[in-house]
N, C-alpha and C. Protein backbone atom coordinates (compact mmCIF):
# COMPACT_ATOMS: atom_id res chain seq x y z
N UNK A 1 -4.24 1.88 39.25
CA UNK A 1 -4.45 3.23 38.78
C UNK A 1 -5.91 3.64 38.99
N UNK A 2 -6.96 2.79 38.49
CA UNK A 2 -8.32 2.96 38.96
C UNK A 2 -8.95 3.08 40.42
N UNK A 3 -9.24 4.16 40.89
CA UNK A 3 -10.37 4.12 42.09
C UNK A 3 -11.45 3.96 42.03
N UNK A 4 -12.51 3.73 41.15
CA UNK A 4 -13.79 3.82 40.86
C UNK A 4 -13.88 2.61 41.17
N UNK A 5 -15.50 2.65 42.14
CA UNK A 5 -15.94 1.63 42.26
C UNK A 5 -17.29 1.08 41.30
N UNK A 6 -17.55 0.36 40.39
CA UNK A 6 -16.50 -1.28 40.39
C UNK A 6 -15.41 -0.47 39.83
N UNK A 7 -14.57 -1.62 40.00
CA UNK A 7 -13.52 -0.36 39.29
C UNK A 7 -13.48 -0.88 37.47
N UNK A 8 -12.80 -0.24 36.69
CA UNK A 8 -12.80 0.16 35.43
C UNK A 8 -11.47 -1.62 35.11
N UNK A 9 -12.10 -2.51 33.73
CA UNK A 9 -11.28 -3.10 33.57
C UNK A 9 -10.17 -2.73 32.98
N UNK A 10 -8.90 -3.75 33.30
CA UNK A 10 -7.51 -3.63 33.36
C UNK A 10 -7.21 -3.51 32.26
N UNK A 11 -5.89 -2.64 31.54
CA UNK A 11 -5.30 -2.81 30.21
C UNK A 11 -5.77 -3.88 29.63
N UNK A 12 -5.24 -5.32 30.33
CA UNK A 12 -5.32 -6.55 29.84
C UNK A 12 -6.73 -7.23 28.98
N UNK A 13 -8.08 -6.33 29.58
CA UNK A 13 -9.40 -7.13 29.02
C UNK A 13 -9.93 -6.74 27.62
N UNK A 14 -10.86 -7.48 27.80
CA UNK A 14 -11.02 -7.11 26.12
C UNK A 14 -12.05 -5.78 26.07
N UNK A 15 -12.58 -5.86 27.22
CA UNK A 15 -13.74 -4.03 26.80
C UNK A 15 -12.41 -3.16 27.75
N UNK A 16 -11.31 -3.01 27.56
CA UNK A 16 -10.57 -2.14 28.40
C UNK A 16 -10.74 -0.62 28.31
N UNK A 17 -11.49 -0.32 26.32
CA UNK A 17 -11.70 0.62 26.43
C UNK A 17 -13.08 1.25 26.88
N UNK A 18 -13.47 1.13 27.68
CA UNK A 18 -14.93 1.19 28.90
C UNK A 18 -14.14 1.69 30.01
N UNK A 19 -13.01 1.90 30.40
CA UNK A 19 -12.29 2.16 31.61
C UNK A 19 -12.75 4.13 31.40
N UNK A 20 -13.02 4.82 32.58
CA UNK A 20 -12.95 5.86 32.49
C UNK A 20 -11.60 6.45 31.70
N UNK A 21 -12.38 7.80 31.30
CA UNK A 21 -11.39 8.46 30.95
C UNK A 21 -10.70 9.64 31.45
N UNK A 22 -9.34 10.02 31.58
CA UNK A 22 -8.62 10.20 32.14
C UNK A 22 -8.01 11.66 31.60
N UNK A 23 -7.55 12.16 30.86
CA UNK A 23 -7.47 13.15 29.93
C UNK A 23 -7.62 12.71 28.29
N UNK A 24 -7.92 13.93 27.65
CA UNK A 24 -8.84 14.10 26.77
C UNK A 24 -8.12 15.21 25.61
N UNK A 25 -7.14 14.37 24.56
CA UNK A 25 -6.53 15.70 23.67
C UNK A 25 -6.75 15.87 22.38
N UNK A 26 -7.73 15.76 22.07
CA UNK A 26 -8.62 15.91 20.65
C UNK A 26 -7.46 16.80 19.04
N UNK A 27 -7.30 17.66 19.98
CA UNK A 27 -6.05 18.37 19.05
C UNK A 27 -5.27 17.38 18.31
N UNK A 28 -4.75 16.89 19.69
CA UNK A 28 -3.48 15.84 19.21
C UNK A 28 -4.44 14.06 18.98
N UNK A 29 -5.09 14.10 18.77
CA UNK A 29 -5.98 12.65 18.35
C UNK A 29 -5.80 11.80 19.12
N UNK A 30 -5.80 11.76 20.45
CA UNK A 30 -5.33 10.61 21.57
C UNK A 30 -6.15 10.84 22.59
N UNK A 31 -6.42 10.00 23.54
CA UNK A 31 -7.16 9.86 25.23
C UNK A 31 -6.35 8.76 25.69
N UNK A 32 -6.11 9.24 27.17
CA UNK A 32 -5.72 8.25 27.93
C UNK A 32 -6.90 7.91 29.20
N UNK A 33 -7.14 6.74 29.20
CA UNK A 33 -7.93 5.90 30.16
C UNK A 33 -7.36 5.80 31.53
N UNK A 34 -8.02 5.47 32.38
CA UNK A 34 -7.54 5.67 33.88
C UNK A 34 -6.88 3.88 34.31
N UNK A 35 -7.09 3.41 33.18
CA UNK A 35 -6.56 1.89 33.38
C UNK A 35 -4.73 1.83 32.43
N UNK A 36 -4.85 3.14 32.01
CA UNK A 36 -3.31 3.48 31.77
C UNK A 36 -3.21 3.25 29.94
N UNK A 37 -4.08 2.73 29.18
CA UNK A 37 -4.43 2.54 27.73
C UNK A 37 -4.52 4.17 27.11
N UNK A 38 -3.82 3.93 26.23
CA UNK A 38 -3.95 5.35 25.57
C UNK A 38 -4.55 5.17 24.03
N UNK A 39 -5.44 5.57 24.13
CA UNK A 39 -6.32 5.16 22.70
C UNK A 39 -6.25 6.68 21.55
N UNK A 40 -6.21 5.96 20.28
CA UNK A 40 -6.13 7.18 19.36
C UNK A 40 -7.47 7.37 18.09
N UNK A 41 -7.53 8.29 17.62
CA UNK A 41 -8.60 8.59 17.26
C UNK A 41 -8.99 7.71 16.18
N UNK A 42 -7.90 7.15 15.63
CA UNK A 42 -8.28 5.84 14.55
C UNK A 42 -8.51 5.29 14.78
N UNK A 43 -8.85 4.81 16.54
CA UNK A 43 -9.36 3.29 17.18
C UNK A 43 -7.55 2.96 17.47
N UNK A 44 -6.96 2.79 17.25
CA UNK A 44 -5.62 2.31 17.82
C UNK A 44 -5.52 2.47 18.70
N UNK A 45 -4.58 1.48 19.58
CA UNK A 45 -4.67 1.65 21.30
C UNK A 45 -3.06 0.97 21.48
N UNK A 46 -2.82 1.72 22.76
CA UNK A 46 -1.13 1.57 23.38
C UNK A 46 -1.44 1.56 24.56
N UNK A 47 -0.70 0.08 25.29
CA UNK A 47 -1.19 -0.64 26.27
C UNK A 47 0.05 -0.21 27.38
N UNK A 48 -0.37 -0.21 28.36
CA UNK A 48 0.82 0.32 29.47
C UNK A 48 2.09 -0.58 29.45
N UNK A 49 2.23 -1.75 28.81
CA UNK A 49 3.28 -2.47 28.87
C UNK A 49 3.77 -2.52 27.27
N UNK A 50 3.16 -1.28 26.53
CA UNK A 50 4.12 -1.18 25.33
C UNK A 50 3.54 -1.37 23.88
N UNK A 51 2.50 -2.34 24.26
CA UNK A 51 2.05 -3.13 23.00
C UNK A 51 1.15 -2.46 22.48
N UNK A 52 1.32 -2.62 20.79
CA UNK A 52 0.18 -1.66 19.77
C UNK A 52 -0.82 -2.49 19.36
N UNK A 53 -2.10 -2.18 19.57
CA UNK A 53 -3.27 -2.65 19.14
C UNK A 53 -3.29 -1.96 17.94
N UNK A 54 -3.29 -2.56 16.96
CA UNK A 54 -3.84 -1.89 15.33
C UNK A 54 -4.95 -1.83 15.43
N UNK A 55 -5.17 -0.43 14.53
CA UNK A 55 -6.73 0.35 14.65
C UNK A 55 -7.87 -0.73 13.95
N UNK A 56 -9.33 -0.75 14.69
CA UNK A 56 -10.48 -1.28 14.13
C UNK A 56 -11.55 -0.48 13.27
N UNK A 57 -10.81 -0.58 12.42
CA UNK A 57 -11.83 0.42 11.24
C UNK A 57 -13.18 -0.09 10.82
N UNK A 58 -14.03 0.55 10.82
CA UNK A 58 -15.04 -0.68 10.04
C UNK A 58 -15.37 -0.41 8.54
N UNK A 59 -15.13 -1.27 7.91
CA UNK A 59 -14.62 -2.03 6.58
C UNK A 59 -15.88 -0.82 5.57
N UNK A 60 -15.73 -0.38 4.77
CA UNK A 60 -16.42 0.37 3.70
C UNK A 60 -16.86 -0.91 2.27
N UNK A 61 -17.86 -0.85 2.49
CA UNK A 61 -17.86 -1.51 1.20
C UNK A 61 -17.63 -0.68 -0.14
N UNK A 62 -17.39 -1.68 -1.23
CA UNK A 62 -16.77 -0.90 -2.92
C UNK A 62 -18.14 -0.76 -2.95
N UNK A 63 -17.93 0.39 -3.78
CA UNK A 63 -18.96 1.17 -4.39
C UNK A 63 -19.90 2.31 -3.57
N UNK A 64 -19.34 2.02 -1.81
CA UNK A 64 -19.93 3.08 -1.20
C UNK A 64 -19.94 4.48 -0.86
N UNK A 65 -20.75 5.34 -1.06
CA UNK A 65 -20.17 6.47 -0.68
C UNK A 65 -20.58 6.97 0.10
N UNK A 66 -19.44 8.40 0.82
CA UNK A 66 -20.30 8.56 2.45
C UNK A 66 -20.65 9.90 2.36
């Protein structure tokens, strides 16, 4: 799916979300990457062969406020 040279890593790696991006739907809380990963605005990611990455939140500590 990628033409860029180097090209953008595969669904499969672990920085996959570094792959260009591909369209862009803020409305609807989602981007899809040009390596075929469709990432959502919670950090959750859906891999071209199906599989759900649960979102990486980073952790709030008690008692904090934002």
């Amino acid at each position: 799916m990628c033409k860029h040279q180097p090209p953008c890593p595969p669904a499969d790696a672990a920085d996959r979300d570094a792959a260009h991006l591909v369209a862009h739907y803020p409305e609807q809380g989602w981007s899809l990457l040009c390596n075929g990963v469709l990432i959502f605005e919670d950090t959750g990611e859906l891999l071209p062969d199906g599989q759900a990455i649960a979102p990486r939140r980073p952790l709030v500590a008690q008692g904090a406020t934002a």
